[in-house]
Protein backbone atom coordinates (compact mmCIF):
# COMPACT_ATOMS: atom_id res chain seq x y z
CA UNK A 1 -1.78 28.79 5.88
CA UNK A 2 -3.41 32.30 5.41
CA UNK A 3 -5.68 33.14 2.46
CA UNK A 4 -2.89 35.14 0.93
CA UNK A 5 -0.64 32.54 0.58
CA UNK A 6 -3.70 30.11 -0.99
CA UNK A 7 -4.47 32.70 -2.91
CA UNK A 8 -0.72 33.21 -4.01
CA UNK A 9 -0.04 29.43 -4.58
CA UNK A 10 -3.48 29.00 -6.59
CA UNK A 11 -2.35 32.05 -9.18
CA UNK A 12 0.85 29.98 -9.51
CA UNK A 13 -0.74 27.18 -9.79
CA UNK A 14 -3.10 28.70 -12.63
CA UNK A 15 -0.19 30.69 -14.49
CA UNK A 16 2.07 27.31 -14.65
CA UNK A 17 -1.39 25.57 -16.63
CA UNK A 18 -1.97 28.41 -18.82
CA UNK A 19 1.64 28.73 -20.22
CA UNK A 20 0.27 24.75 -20.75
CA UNK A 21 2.61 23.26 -18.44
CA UNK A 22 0.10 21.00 -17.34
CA UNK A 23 1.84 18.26 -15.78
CA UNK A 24 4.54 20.44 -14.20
CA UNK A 25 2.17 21.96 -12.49
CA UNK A 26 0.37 18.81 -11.52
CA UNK A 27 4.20 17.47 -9.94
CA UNK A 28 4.52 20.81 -8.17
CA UNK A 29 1.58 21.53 -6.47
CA UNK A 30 -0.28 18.03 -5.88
CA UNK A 31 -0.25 16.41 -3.01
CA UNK A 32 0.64 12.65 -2.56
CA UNK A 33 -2.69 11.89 -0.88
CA UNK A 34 -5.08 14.09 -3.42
CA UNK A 35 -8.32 13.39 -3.73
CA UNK A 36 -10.32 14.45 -7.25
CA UNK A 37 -12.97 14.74 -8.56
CA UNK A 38 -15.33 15.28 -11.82
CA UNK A 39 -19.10 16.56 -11.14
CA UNK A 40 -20.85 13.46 -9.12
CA UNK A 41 -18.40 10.79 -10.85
CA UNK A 42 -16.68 8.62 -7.93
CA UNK A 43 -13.37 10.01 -6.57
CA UNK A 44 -9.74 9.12 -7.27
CA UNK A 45 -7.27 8.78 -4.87
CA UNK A 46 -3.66 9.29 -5.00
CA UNK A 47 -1.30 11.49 -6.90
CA UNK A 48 0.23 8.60 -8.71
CA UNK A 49 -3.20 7.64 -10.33
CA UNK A 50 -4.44 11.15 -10.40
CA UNK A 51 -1.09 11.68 -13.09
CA UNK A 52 -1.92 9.23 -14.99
CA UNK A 53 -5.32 10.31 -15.69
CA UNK A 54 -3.79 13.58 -16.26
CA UNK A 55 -1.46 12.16 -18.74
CA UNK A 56 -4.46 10.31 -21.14
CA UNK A 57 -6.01 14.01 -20.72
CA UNK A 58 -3.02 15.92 -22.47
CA UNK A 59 -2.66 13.13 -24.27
CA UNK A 60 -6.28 13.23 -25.88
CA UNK A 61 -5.01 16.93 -27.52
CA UNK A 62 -4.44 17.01 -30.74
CA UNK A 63 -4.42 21.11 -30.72
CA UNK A 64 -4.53 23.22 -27.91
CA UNK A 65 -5.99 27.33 -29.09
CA UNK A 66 -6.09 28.83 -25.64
CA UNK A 67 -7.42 29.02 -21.95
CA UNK A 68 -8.50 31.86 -19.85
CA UNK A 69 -9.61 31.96 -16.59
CA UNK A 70 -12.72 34.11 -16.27
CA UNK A 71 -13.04 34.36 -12.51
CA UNK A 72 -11.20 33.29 -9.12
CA UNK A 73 -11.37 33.26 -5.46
CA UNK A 74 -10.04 32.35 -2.70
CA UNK A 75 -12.24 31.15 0.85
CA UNK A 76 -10.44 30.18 3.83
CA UNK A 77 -8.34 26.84 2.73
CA UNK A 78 -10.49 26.66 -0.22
CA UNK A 79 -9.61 28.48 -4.10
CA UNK A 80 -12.43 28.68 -6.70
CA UNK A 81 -11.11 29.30 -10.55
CA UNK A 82 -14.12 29.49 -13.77
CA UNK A 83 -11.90 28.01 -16.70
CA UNK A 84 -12.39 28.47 -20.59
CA UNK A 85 -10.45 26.30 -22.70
CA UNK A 86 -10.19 25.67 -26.61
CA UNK A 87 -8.88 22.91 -27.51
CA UNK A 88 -9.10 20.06 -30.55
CA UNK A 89 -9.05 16.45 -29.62
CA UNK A 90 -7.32 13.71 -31.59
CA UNK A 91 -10.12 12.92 -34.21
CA UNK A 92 -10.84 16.26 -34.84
CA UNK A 93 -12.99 17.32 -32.21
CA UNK A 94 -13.54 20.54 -31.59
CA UNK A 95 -14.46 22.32 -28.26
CA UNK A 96 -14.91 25.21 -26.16
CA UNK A 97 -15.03 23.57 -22.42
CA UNK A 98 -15.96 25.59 -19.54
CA UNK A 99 -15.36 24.39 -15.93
CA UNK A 100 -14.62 25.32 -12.20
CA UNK A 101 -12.52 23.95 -10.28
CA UNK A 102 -12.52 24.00 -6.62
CA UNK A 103 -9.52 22.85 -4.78
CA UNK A 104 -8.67 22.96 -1.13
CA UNK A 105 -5.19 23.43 -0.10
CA UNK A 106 -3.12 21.40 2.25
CA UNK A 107 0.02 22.68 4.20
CA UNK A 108 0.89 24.54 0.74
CA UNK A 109 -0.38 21.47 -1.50
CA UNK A 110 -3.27 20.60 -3.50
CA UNK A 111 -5.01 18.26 -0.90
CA UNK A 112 -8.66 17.88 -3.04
CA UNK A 113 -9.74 19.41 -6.10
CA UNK A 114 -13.23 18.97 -7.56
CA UNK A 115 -14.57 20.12 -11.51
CA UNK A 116 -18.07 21.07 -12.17
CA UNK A 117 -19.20 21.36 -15.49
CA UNK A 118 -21.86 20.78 -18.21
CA UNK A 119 -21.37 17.35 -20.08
CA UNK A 120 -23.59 19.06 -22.72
């Protein structure tokens, strides 16, 4: 698959989470086999799992303000996005989070997909 095409996909990919269709986008462009990842935290395997933990994640939002992505890139297999989002957890937790994601791309699928950012 050329970097055009991962580069193509990923922008899908990213447009599809900021109109906050979060789990669509999950179904669409995960693969069965994906491996993620958060900072140095032990991976999880599998797309079923992976769902679910996306699930408690949407789940945990009591108000969602906004996301932007503030950078992108694409290397080889590999696509790089810098995400802001604002949102309020149930409880009334308010926060700003900033993250990257890395995620390398398999035959047209999300294959592994890693987040770095600040716990602080």
């Amino acid at each position: 698959m050329s970097t055009n095409n991962i580069a193509e996909l990923d922008a899908q990919l990213n447009a599809q989470i900021l109109q906050g269709d979060i789990l669509g986008a999950f179904d669409r462009f995960y693969a069965e086999d994906v491996v993620m990842q958060e900072n140095s935290l032990p991976v999880f395997e599998g797309k079923a799992f992976n769902r679910k933990r996306e699930e408690e994640f949407v789940a945990s939002i009591e108000q969602f303000h906004g996301a932007k992505i503030l950078s992108a890139a694409v290397s080889g297999d590999v696509s790089f996005s810098e995400w802001e989002m604002d949102v309020t957890f149930k409880g009334g937790f308010h926060v700003v989070l900033a993250q990257v994601a890395v995620r390398r791309w398999k035959d047209g699928l999300v294959a592994n997909e890693r987040f770095y950012y600040s716990k602080g």
